[in-house]
N, C-alpha and C. Protein backbone atom coordinates (compact mmCIF):
# COMPACT_ATOMS: atom_id res chain seq x y z
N UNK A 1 0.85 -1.19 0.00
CA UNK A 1 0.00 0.00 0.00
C UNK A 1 0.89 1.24 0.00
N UNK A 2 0.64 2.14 -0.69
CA UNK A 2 1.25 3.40 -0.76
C UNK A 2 0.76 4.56 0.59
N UNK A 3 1.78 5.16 0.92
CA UNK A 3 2.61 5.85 2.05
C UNK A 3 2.31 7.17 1.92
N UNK A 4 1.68 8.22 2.56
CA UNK A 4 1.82 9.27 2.66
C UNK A 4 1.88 10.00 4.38
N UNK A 5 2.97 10.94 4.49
CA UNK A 5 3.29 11.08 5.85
C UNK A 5 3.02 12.95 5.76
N UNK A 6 2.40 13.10 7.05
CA UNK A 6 1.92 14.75 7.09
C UNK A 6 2.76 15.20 8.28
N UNK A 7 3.41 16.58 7.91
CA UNK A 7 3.95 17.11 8.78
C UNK A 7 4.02 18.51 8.76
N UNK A 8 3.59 18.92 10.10
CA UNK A 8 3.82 19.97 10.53
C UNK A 8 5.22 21.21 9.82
N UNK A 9 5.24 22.15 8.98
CA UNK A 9 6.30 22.66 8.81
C UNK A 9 5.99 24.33 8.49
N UNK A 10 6.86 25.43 8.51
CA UNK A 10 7.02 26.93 8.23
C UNK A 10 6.97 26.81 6.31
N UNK A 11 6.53 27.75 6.29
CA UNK A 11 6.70 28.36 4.92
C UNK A 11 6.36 29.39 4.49
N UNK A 12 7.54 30.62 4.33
CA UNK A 12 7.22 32.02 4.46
C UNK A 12 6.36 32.47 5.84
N UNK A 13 6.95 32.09 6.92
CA UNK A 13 6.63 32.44 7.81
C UNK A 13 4.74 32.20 8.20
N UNK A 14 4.38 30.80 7.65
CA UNK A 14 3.02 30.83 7.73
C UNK A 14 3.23 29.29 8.10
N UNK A 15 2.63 28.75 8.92
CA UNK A 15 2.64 27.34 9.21
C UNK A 15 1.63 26.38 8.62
N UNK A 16 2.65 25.41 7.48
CA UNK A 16 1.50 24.66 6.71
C UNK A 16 1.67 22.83 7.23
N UNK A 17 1.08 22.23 6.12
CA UNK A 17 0.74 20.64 6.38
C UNK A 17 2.26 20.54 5.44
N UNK A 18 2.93 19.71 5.61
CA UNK A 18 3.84 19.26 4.61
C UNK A 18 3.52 17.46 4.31
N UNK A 19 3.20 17.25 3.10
CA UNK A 19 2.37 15.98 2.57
C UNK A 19 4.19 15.14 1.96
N UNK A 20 4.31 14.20 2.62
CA UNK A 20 5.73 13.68 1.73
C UNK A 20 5.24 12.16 1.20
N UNK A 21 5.81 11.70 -0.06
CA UNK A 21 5.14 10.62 -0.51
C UNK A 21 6.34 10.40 -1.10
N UNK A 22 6.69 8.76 -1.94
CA UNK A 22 7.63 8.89 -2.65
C UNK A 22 6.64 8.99 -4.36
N UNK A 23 7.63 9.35 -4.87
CA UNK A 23 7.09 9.37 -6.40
C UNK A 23 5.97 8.88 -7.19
N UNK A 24 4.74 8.85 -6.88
CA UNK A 24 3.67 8.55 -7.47
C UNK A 24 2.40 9.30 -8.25
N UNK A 25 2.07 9.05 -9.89
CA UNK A 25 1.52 9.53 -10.90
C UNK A 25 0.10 9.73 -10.04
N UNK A 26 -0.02 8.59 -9.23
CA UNK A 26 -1.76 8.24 -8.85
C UNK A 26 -2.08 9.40 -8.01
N UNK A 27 -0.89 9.34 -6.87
CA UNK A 27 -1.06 9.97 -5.60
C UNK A 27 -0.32 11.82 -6.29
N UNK A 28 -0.10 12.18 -6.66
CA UNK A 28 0.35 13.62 -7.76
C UNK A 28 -1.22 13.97 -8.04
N UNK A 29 -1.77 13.26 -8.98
CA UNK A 29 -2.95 13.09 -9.85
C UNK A 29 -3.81 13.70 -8.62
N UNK A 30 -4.36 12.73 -7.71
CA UNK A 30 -5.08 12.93 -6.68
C UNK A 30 -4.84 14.52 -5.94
N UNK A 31 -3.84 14.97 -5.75
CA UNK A 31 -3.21 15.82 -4.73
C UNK A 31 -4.32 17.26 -5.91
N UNK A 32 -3.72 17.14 -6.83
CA UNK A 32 -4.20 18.42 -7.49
C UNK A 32 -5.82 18.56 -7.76
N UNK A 33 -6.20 17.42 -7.49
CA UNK A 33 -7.75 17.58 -7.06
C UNK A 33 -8.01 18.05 -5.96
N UNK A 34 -7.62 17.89 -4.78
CA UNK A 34 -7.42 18.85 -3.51
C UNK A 34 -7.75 20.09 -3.54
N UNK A 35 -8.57 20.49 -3.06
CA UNK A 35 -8.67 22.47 -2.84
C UNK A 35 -7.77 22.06 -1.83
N UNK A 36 -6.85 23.63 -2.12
CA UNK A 36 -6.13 24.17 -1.18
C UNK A 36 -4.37 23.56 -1.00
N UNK A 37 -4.31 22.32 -2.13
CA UNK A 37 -2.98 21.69 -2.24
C UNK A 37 -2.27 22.46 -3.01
N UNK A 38 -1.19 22.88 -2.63
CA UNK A 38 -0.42 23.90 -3.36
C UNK A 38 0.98 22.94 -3.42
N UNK A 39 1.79 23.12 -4.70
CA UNK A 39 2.99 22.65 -4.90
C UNK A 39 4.16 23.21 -4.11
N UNK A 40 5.35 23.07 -3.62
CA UNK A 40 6.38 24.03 -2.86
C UNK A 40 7.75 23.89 -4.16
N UNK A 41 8.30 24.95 -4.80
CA UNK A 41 9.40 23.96 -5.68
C UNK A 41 10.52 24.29 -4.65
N UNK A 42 10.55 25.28 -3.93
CA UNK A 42 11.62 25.15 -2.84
C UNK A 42 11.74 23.84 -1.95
N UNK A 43 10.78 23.14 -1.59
CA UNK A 43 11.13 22.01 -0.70
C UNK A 43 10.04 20.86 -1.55
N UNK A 44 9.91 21.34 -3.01
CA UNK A 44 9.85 19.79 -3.68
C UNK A 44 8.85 19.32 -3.12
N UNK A 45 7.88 19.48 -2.46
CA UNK A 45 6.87 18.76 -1.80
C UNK A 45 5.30 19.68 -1.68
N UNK A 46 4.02 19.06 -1.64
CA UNK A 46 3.22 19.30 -1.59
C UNK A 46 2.67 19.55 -0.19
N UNK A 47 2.19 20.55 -0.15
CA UNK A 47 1.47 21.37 0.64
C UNK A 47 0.14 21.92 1.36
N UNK A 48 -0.46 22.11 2.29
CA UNK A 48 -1.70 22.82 3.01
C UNK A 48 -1.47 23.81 3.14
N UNK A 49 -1.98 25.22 3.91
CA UNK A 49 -2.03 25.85 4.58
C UNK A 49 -2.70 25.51 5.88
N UNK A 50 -2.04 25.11 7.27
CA UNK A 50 -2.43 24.97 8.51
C UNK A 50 -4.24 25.01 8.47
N UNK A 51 -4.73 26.44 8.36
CA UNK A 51 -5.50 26.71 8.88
C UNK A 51 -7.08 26.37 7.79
N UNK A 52 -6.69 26.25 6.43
CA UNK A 52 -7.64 25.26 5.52
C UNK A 52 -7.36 24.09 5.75
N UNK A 53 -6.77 23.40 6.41
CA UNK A 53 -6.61 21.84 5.86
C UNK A 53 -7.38 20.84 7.15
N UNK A 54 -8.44 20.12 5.83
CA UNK A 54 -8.97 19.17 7.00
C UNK A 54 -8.70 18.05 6.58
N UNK A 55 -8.57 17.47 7.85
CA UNK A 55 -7.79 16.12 7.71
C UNK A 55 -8.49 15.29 7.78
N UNK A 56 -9.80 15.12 7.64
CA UNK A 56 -11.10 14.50 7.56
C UNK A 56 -10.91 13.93 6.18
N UNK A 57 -10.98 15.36 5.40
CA UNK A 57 -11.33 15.40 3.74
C UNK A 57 -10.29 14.86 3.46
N UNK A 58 -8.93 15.25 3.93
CA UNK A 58 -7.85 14.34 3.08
C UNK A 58 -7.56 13.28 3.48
N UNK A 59 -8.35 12.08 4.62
CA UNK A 59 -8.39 10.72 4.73
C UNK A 59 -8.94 10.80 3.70
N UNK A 60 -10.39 10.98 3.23
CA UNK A 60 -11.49 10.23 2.88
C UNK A 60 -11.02 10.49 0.45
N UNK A 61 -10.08 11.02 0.58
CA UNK A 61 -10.01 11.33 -0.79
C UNK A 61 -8.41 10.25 -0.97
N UNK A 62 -7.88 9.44 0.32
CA UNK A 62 -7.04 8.85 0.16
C UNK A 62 -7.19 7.38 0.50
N UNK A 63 -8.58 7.10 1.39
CA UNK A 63 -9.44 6.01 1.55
C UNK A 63 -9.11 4.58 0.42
N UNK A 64 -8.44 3.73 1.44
CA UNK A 64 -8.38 2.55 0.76
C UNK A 64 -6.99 2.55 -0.86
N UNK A 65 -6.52 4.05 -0.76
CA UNK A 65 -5.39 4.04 -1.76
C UNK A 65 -4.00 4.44 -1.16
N UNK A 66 -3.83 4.77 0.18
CA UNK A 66 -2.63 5.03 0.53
C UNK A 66 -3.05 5.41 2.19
N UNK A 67 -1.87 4.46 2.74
CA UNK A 67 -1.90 4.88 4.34
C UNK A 67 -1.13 6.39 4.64
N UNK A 68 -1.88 7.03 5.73
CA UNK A 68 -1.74 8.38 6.25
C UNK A 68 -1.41 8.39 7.05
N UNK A 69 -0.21 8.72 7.48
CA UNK A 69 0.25 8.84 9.04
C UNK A 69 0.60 10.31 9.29
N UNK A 70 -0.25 10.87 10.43
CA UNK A 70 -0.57 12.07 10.67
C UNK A 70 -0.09 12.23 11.81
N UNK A 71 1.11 11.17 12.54
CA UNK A 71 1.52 11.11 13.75
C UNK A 71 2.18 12.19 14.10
N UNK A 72 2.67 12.58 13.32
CA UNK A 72 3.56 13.81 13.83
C UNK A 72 2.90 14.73 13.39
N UNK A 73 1.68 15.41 13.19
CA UNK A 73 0.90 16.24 12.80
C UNK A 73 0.14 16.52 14.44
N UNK A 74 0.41 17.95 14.58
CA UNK A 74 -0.55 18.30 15.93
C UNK A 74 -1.84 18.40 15.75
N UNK A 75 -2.99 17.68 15.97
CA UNK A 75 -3.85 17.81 15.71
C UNK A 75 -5.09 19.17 16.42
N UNK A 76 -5.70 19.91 16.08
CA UNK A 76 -6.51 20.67 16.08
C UNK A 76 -7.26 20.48 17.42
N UNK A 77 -7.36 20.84 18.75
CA UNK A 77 -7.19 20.55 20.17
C UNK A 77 -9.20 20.56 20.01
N UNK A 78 -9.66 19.49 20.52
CA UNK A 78 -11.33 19.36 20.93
C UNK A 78 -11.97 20.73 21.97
N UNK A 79 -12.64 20.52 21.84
CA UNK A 79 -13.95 21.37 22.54
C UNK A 79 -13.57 20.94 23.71
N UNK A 80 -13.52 19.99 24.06
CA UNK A 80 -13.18 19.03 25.75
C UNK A 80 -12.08 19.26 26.32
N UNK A 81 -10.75 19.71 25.53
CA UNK A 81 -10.02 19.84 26.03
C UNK A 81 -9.41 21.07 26.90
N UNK A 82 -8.83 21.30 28.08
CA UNK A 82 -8.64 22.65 28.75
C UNK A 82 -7.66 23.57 27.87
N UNK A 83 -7.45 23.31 26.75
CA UNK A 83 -6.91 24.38 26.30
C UNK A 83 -7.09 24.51 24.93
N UNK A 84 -8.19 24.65 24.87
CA UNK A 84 -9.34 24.85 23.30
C UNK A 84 -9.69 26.55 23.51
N UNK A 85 -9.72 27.11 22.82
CA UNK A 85 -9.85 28.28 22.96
C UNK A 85 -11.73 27.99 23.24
N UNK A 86 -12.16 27.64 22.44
CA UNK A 86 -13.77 27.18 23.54
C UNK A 86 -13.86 27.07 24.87
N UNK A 87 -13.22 26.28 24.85
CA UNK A 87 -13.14 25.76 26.23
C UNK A 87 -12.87 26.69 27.48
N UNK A 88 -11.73 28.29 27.27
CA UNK A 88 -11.57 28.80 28.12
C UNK A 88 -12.32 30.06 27.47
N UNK A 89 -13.26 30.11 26.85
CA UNK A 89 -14.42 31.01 26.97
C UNK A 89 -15.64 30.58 27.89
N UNK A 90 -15.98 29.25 27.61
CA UNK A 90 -16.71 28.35 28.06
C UNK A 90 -16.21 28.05 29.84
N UNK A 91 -15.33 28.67 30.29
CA UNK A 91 -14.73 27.34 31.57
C UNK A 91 -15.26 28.60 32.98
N UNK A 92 -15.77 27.91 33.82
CA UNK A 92 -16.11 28.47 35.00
C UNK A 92 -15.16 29.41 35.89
N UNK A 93 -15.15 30.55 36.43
CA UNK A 93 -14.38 31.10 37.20
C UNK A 93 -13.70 30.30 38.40
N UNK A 94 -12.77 29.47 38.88
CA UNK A 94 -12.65 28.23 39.82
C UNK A 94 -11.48 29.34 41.10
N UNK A 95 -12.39 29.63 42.48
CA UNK A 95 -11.40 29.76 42.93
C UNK A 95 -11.13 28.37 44.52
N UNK A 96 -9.53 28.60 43.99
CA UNK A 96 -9.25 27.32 45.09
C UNK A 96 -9.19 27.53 46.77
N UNK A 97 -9.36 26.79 47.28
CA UNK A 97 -9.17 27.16 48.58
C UNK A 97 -7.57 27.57 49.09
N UNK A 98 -7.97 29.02 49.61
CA UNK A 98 -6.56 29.95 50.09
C UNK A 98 -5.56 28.76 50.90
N UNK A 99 -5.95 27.72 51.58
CA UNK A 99 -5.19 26.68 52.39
C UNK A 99 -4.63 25.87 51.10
N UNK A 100 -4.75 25.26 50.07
CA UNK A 100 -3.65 25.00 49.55
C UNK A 100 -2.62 25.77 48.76
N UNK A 101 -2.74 27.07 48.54
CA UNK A 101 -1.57 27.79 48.08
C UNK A 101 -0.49 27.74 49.46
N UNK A 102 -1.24 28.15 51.05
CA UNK A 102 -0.66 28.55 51.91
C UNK A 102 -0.25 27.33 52.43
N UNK A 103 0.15 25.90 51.80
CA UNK A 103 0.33 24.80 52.30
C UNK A 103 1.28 24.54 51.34
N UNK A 104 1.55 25.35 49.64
CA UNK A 104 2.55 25.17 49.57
C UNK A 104 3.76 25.66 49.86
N UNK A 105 3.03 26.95 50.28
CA UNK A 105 3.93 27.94 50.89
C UNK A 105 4.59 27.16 52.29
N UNK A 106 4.29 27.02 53.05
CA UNK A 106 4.43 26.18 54.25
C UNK A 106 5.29 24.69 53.85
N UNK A 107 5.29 24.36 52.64
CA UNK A 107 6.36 23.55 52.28
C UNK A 107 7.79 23.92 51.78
N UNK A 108 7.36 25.03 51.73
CA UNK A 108 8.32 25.94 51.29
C UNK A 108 9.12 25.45 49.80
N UNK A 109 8.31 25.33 48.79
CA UNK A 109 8.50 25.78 47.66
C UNK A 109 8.70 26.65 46.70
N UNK A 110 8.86 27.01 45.89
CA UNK A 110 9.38 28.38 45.37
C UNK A 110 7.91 29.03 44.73
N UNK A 111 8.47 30.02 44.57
CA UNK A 111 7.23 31.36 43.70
C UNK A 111 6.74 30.47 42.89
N UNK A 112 7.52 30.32 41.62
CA UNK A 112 7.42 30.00 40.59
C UNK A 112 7.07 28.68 40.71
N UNK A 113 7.14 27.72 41.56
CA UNK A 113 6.27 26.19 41.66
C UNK A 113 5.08 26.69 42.11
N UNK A 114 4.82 27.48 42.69
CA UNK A 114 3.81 27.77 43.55
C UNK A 114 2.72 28.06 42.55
N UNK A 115 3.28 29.30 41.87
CA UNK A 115 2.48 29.83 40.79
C UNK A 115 2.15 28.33 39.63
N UNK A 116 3.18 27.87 39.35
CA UNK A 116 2.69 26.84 38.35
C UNK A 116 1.75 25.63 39.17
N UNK A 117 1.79 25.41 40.36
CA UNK A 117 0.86 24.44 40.54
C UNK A 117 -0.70 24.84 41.07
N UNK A 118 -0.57 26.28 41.51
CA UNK A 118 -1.85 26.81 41.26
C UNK A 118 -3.06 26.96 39.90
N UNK A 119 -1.89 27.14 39.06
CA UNK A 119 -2.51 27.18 37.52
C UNK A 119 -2.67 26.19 37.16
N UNK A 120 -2.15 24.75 37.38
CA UNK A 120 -2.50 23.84 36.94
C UNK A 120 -3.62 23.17 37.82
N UNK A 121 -3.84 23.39 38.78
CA UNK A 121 -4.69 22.93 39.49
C UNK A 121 -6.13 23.53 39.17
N UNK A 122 -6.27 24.48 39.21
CA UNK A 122 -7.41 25.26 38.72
C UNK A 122 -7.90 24.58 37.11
N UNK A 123 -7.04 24.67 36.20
CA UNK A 123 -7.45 24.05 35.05
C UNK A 123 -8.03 22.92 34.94
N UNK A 124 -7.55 21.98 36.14
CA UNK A 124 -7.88 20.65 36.53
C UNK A 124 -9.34 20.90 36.52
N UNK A 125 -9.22 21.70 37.84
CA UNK A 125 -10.78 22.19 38.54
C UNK A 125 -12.15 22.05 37.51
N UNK A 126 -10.94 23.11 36.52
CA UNK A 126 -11.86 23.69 35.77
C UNK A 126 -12.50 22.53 34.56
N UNK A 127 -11.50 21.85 34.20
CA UNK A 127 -12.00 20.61 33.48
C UNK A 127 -12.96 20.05 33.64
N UNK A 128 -12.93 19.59 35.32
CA UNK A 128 -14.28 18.69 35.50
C UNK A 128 -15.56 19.47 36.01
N UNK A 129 -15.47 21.14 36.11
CA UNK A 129 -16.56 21.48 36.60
C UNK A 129 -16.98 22.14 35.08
N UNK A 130 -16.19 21.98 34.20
CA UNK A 130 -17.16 22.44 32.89
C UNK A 130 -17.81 20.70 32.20
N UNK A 131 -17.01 19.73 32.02
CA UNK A 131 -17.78 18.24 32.20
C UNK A 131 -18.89 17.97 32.45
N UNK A 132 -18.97 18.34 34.09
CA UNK A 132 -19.84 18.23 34.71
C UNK A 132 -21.17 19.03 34.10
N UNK A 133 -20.57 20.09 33.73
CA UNK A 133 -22.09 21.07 33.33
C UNK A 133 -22.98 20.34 31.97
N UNK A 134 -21.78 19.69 31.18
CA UNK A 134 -22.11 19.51 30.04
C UNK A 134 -23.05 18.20 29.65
């Protein structure tokens, strides 16, 4: 089965899909049916723009003719997740109880742990009390 691998890469300072395949008429053919597949002759390889490219549409136009490995491709973060831009429009005001900041303080940890495990804790918070709503 024929191979196509997606990766994350810059181009002109705009972050696109980089599509690498080895040499194929079928999989060429296919690509230029693609809205939004653009050629690169600087890096020889075919192209997305990040922010058009769904990776839905380009399984389903490669379905059963070439495996896709999108592993190294960051995928587009869910609604569910705490750091979806939804999500922190969507996420509840969470404040924690003043006794565990002042308990890490009392362990005597630094600012900067302090501060980072407050923030992460809250997000926690905040995870399951937006869940919960949903």
């Amino acid at each position: 089965m024929k191979y196509l691998q997606l990766l994350p890469c810059t181009l002109r300072d705009e972050i696109i899909v980089h599509v690498i395949f080895d040499y194929d008429q079928d999989l060429i053919n296919r690509m230029r049916l693609i809205e939004g597949a653009q050629w690169s002759a600087s890096l020889k390889t075919w192209y997305f723009n990040r922010r058009a490219f769904n990776l839905n549409s380009f399984f389903k136009k490669f379905k059963g003719i070439a495996f896709v490995d999108y592993s190294k491709l960051n995928p587009t973060p869910l609604v569910s997740e705490p750091n979806s831009t939804i999500f922190k429009a969507q996420q509840p005001n969470i404040q924690l109880p003043s006794s565990y900041q002042e308990l890490l303080e009392l362990k005597r940890y630094s600012p900067n742990t302090i501060k980072t495990y407050v923030s992460e804790f809250k997000k926690f918070c905040s995870f399951y009390a937006y869940s919960d709503s949903r």
